[in-house]
C-alpha atoms as a PDB file:
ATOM      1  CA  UNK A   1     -46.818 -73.627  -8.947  1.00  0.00           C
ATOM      2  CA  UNK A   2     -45.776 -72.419  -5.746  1.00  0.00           C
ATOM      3  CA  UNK A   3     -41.733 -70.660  -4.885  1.00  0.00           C
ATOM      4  CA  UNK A   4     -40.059 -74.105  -4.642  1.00  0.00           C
ATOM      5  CA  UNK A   5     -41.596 -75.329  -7.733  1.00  0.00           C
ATOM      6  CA  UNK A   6     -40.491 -71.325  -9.631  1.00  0.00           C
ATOM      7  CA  UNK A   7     -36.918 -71.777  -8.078  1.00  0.00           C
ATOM      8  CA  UNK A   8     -36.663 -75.097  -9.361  1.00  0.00           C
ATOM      9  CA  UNK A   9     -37.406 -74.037 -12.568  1.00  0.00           C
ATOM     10  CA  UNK A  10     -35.047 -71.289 -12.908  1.00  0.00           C
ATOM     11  CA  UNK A  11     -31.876 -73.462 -11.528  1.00  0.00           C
ATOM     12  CA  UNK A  12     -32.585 -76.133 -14.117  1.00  0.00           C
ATOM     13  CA  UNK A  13     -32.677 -73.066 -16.877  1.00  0.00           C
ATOM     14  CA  UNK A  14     -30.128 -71.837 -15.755  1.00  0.00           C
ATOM     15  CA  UNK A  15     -27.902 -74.978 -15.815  1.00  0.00           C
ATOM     16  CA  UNK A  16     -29.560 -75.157 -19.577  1.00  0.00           C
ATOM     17  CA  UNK A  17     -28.661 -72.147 -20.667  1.00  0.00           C
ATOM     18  CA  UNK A  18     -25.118 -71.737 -19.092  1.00  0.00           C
ATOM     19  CA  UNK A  19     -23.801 -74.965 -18.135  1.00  0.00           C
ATOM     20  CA  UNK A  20     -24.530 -77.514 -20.523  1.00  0.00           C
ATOM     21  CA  UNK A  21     -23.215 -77.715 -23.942  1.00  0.00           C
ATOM     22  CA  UNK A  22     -24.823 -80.387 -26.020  1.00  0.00           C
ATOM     23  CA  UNK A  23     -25.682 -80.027 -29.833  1.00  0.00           C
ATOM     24  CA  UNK A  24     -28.595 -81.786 -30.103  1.00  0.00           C
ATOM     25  CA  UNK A  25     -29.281 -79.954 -34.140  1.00  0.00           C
ATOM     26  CA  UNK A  26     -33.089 -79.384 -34.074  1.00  0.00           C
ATOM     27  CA  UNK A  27     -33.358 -78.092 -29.917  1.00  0.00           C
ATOM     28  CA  UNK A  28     -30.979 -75.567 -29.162  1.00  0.00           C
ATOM     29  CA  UNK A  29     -30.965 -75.981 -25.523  1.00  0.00           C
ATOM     30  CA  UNK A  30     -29.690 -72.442 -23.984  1.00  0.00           C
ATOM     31  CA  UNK A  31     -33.392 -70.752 -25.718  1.00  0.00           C
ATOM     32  CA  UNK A  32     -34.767 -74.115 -23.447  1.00  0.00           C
ATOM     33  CA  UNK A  33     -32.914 -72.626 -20.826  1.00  0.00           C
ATOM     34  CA  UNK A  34     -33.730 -69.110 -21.333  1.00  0.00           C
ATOM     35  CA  UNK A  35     -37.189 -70.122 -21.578  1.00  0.00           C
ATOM     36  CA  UNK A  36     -37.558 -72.215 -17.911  1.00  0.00           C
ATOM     37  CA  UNK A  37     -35.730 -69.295 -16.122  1.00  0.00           C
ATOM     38  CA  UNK A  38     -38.570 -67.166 -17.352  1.00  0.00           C
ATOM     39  CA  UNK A  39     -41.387 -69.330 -16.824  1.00  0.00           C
ATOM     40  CA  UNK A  40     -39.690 -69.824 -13.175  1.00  0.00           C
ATOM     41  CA  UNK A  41     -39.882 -66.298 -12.438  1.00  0.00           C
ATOM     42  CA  UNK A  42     -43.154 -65.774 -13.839  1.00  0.00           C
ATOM     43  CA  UNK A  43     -44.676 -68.456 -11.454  1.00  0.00           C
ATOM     44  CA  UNK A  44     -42.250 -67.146  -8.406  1.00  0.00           C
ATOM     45  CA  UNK A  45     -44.255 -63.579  -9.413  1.00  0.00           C
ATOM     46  CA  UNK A  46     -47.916 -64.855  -9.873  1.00  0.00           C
ATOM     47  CA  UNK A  47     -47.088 -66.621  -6.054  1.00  0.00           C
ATOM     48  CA  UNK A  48     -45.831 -64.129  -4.209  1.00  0.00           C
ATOM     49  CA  UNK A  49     -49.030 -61.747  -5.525  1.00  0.00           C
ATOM     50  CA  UNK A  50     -51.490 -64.252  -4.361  1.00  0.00           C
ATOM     51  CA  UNK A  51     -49.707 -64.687  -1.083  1.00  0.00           C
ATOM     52  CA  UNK A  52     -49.584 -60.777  -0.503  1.00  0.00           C
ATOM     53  CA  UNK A  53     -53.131 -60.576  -1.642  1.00  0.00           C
ATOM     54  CA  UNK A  54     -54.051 -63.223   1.051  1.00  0.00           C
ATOM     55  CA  UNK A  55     -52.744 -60.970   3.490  1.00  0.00           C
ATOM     56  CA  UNK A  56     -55.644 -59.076   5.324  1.00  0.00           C
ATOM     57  CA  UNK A  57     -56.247 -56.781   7.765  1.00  0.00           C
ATOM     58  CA  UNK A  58     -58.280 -58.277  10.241  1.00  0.00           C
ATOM     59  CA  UNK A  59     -60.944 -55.810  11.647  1.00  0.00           C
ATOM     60  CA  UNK A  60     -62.759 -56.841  14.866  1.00  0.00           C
ATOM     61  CA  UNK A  61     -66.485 -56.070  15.153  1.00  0.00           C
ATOM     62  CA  UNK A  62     -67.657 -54.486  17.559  1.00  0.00           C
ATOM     63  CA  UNK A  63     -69.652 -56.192  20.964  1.00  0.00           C
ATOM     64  CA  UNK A  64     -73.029 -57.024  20.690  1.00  0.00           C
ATOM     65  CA  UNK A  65     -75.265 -54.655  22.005  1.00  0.00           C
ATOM     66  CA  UNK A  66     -78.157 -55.999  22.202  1.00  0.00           C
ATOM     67  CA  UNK A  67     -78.737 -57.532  25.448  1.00  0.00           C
ATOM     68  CA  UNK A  68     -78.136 -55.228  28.566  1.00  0.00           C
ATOM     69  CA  UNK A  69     -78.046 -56.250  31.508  1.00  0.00           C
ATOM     70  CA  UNK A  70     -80.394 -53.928  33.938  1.00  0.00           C
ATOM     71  CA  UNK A  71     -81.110 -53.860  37.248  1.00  0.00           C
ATOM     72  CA  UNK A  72     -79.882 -56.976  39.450  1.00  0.00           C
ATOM     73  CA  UNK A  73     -82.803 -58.306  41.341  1.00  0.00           C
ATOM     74  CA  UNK A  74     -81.833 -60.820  44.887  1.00  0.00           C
ATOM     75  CA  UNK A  75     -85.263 -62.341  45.908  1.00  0.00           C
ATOM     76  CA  UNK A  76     -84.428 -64.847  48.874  1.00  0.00           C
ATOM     77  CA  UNK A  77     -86.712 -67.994  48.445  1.00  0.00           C
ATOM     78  CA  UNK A  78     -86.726 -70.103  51.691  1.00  0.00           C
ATOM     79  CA  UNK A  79     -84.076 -68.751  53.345  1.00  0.00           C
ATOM     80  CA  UNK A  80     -81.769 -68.833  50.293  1.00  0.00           C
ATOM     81  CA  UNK A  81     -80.494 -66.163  48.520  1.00  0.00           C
ATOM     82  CA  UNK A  82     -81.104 -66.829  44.378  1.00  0.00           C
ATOM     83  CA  UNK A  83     -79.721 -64.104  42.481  1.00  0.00           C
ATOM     84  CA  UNK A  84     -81.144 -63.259  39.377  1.00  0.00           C
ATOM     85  CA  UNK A  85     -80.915 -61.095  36.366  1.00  0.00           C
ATOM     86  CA  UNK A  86     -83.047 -59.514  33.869  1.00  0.00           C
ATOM     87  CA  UNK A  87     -82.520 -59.448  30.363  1.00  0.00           C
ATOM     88  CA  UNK A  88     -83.618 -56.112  28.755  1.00  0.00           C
ATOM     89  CA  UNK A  89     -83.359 -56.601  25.011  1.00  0.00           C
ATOM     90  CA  UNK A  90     -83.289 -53.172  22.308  1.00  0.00           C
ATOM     91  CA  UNK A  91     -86.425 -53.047  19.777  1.00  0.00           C
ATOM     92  CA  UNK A  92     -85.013 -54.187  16.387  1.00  0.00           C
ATOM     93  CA  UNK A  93     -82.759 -56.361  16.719  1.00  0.00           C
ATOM     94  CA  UNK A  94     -82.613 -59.856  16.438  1.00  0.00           C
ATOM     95  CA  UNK A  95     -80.808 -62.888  18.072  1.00  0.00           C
END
């Protein structure tokens, strides 16, 4: 239903139950009232449990450890300098 939709319905119950004073014989409309300002603040309840329940600590994982970087290697190839690394991966572990 959402909060607008719960406050809505408890205004317009309680202008039914306290503000308007129609006989209408068979509807008596103050229980009408009575009855939207409680279904209003059932629905304002049920929302604002599923929006605190949404609410979630977020926990970061920690780094990967499965790559480490070793030793770094600088071969020089022609007169240029290529750096390079190796990749030493852990037994048991997976990309």
């Amino acid at each position: 239903m959402g909060i607008g939709g719960s406050i809505f319905l408890i205004a317009l119950g309680a202008i039914f139950a306290f503000a308007v004073q129609a006989d209408l014989g068979w509807l008596d409309l103050s229980v009408v009232g009575w009855v939207l300002m409680l279904a209003g603040v059932a629905g304002l309840l049920v929302t604002l449990y599923f929006w605190n329940s949404r609410r979630r600590t977020v926990v970061a994982s920690p780094a990967r450890d499965d790559r480490v970087v070793a030793e770094r290697v600088v071969p020089v190839q022609d007169d240029r300098v290529v750096q390079e690394y190796r990749e030493v991966r852990r037994p048991g572990r997976t990309v």
